[in-house]
N, C-alpha and C. Protein backbone atom coordinates (compact mmCIF):
# COMPACT_ATOMS: atom_id res chain seq x y z
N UNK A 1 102.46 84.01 84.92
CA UNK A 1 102.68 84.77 86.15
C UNK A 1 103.70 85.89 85.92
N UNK A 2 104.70 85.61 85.37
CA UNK A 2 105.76 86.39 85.06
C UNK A 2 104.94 87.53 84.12
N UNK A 3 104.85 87.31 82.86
CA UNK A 3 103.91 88.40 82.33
C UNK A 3 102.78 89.33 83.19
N UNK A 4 101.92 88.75 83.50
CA UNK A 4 101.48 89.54 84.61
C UNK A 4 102.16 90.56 85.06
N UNK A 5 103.23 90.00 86.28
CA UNK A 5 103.99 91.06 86.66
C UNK A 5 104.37 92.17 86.15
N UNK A 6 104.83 91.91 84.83
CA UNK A 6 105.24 92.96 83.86
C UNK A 6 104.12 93.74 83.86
N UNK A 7 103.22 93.01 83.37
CA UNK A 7 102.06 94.00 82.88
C UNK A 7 101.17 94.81 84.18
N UNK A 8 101.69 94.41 85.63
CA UNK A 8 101.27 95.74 86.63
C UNK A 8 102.67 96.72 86.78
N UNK A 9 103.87 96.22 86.83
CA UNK A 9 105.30 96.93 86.81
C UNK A 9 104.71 98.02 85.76
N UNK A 10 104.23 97.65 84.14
CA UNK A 10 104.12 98.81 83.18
C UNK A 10 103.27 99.64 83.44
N UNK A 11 101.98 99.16 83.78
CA UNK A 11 100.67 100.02 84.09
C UNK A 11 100.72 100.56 85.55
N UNK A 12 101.58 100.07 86.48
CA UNK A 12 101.30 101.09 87.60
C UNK A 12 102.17 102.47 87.26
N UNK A 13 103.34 102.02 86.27
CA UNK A 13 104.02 103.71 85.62
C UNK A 13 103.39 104.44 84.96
N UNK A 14 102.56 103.51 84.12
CA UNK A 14 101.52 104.62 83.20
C UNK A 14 100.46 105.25 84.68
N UNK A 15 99.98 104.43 85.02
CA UNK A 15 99.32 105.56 86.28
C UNK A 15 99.24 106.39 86.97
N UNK A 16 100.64 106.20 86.77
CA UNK A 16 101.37 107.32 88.41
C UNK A 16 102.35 108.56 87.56
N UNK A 17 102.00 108.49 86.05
CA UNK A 17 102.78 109.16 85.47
C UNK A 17 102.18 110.78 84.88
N UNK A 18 101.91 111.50 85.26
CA UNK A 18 100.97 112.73 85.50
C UNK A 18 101.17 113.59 84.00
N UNK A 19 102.22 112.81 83.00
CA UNK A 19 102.70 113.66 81.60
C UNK A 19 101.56 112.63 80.56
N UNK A 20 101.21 111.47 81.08
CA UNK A 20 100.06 110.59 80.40
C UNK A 20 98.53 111.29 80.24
N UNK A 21 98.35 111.16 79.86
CA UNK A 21 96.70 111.88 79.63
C UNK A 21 95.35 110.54 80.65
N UNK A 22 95.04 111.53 80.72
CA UNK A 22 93.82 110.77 81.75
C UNK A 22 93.30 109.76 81.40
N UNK A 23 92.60 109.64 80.32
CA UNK A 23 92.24 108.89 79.51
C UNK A 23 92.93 107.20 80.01
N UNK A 24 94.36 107.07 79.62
CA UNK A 24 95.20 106.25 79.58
C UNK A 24 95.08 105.99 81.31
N UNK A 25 95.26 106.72 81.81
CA UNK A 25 96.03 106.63 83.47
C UNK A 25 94.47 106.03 83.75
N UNK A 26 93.34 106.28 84.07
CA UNK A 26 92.39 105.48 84.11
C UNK A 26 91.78 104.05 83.56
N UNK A 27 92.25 103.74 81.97
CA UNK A 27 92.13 102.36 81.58
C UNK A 27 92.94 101.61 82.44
N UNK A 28 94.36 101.89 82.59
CA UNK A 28 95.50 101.56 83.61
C UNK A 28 94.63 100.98 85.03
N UNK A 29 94.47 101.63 85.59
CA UNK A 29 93.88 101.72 86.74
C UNK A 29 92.45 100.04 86.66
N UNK A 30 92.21 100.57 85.62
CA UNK A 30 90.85 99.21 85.28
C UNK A 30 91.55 97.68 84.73
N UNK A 31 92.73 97.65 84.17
CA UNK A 31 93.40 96.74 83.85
C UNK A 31 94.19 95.98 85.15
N UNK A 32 94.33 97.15 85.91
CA UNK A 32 95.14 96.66 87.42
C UNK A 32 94.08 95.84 87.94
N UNK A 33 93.09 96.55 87.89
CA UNK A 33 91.94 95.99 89.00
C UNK A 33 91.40 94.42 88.03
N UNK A 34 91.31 94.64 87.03
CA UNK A 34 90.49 93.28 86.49
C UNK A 34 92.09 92.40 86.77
N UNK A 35 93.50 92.09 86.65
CA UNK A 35 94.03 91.59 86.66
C UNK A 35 94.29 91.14 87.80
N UNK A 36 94.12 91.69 89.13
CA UNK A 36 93.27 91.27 90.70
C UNK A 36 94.79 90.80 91.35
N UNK A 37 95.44 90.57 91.15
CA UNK A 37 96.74 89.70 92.03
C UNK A 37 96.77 90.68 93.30
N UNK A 38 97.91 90.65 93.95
CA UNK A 38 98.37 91.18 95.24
C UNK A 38 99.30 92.15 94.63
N UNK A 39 100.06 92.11 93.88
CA UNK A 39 101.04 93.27 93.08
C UNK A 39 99.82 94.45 92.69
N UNK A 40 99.17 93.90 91.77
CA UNK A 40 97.98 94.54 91.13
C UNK A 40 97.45 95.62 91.95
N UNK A 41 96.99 94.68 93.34
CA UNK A 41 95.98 95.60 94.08
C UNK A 41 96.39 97.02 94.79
N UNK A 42 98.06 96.39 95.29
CA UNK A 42 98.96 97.48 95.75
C UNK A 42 99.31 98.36 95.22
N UNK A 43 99.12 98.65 93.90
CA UNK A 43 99.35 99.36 92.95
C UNK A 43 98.39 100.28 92.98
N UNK A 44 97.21 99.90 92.56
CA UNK A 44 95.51 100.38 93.04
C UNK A 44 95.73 101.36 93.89
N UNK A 45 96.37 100.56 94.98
CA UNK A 45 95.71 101.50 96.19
C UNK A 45 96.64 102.53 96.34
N UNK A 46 98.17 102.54 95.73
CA UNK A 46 99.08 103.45 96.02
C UNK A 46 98.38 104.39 95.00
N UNK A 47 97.69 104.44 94.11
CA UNK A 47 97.56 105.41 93.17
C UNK A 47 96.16 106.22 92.96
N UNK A 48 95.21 105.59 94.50
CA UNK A 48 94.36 106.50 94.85
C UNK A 48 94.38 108.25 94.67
N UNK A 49 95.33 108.69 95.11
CA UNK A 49 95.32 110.22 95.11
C UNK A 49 95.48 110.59 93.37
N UNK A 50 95.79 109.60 92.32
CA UNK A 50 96.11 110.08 91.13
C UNK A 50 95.01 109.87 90.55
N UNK A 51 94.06 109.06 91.02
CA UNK A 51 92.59 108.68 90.23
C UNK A 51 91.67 110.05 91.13
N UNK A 52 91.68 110.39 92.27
CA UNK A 52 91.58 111.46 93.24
C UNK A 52 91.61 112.82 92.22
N UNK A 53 92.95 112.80 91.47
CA UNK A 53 93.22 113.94 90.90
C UNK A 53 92.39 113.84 89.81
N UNK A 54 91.65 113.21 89.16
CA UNK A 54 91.13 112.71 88.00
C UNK A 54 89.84 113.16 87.69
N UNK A 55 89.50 112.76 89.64
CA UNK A 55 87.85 113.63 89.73
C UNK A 55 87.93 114.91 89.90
N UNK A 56 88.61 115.92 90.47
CA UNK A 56 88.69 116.54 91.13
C UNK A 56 89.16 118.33 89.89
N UNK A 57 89.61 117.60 88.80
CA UNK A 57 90.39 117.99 87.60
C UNK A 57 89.52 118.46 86.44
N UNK A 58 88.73 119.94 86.81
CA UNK A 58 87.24 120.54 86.02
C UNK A 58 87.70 120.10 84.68
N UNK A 59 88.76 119.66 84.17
CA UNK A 59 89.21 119.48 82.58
C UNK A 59 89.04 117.87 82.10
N UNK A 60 88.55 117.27 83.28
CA UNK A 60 88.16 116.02 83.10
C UNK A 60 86.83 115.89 82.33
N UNK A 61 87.25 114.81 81.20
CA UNK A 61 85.53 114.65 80.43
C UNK A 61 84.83 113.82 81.81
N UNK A 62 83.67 113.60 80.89
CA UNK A 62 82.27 112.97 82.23
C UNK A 62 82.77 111.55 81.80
N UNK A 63 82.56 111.24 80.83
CA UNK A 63 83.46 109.70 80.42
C UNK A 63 84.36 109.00 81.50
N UNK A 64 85.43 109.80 81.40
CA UNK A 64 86.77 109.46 81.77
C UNK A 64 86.67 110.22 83.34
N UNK A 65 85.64 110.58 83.49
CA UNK A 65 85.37 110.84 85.30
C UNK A 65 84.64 109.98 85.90
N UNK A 66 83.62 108.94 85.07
CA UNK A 66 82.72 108.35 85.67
C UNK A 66 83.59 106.96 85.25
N UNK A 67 84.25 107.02 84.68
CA UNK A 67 85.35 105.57 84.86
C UNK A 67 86.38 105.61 85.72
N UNK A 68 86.66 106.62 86.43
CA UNK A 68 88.00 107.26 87.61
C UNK A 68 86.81 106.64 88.83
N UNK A 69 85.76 107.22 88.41
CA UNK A 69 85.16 107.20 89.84
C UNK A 69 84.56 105.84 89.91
N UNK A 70 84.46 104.84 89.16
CA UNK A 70 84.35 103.09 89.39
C UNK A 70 85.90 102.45 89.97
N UNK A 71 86.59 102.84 88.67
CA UNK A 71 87.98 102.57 89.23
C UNK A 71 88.12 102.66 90.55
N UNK A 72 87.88 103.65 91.18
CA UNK A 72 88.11 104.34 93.07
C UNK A 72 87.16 103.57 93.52
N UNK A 73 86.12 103.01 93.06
CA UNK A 73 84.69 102.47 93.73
C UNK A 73 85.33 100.83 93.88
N UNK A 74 85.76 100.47 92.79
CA UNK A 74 86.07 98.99 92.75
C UNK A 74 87.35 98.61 93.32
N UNK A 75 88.24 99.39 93.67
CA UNK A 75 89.62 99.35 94.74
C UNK A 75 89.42 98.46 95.72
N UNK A 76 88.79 98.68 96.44
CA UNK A 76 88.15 98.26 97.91
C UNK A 76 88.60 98.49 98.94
N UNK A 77 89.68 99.12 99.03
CA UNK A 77 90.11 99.88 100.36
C UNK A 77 89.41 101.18 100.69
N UNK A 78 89.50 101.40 101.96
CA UNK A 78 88.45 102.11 102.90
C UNK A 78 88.92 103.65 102.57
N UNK A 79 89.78 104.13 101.96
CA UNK A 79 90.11 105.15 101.59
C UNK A 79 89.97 105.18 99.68
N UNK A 80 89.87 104.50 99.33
CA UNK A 80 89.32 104.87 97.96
C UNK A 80 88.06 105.21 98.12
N UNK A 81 87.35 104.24 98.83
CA UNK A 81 86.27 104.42 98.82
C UNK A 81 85.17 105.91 99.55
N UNK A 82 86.24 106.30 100.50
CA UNK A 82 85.68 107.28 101.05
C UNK A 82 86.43 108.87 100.11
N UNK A 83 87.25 108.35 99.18
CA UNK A 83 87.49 109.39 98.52
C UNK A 83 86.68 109.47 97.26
N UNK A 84 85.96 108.20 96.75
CA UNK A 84 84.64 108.10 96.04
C UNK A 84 83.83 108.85 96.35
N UNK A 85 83.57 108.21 97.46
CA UNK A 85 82.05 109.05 98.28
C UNK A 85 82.08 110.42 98.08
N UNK A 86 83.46 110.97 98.34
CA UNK A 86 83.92 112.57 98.98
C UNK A 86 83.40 113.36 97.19
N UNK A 87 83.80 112.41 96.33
CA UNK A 87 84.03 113.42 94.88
C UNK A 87 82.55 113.17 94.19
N UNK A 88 81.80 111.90 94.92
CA UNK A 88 80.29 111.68 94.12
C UNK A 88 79.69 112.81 94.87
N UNK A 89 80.48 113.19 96.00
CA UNK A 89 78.78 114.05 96.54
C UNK A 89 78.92 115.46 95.68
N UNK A 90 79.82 115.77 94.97
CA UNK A 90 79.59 116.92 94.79
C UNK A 90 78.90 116.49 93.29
N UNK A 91 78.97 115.84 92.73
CA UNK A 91 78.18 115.55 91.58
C UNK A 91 76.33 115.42 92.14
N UNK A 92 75.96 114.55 93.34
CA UNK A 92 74.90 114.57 93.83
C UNK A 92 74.04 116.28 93.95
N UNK A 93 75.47 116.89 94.55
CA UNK A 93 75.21 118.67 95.34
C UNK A 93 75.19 119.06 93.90
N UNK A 94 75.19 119.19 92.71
CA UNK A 94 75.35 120.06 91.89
C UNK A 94 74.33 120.04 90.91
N UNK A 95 73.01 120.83 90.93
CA UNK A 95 71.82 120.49 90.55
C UNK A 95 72.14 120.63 89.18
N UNK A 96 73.00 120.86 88.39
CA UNK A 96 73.29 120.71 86.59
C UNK A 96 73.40 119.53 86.56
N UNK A 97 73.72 118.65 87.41
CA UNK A 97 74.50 116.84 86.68
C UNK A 97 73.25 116.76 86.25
N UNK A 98 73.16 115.85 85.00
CA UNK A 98 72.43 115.17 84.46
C UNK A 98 72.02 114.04 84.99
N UNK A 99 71.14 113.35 85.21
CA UNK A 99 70.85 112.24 85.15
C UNK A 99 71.15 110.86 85.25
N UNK A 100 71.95 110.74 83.85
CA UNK A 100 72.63 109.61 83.66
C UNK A 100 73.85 109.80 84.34
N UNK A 101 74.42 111.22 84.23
CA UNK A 101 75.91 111.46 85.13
C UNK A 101 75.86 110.66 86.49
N UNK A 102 74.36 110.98 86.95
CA UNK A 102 73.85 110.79 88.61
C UNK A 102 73.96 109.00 89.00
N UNK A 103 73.60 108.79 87.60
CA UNK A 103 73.54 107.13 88.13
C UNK A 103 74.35 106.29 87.64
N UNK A 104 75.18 106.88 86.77
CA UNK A 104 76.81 106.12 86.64
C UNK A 104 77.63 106.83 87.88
N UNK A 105 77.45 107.97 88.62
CA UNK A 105 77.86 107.76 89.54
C UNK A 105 77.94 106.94 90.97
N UNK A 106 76.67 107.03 91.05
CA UNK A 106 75.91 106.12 92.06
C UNK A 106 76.41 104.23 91.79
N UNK A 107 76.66 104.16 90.35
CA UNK A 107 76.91 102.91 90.44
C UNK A 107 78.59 102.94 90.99
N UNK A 108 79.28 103.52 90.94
CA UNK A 108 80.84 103.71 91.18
C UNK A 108 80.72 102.78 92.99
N UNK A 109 79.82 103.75 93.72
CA UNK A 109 79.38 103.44 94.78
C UNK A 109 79.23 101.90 95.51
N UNK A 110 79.06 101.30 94.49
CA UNK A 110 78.38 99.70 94.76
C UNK A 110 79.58 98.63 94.65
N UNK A 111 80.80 99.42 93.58
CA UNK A 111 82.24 98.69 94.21
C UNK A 111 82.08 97.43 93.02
């Protein structure tokens, strides 16, 4: 239990820490969520607007955007989720996405 703790105390800094590379601040984000506690989740949800920034950030790979945008999908609060929705539609609106972009997005969706 104690470890745990540590290990959302470390990863909610790596998350919320904007000098980290995306990459990192998103595994973060997936480690919070698989580790599920009540510390964990609060963490999650305080750091919506930084996974937010993630999609939203044209310098973002598709990789590390379509894992921001599960991360936001699998949160489960009503504002991740509608800030999911908000950043898939423009991938939906943008007749270049590919394909596969379309339906790893769509899965973000399902939470």
């Amino acid at each position: 239990e104690a470890a745990f703790e540590e290990a959302v105390a470390v990863l909610d800094v790596v998350l919320k820490d904007s000098a980290t590379d995306r990459v990192t601040r998103v595994r973060a984000a997936e480690v919070l969520r698989e580790i599920g506690s009540g510390d964990a989740k609060a963490a999650l949800e305080e750091a919506v607007p930084e996974l937010v920034g993630v999609l939203q950030d044209p310098a973002t790979d598709s990789w590390t955007w379509v894992r921001a945008a599960l991360a936001l999908g699998n949160i489960g609060s009503d504002e991740a989720f509608e800030a999911a929705v908000r950043a898939l539609q423009k991938v939906f609106e943008d007749p270049t996405t590919d394909s596969w972009f379309r339906v790893r997005a769509a899965d973000a969706l399902r939470g």
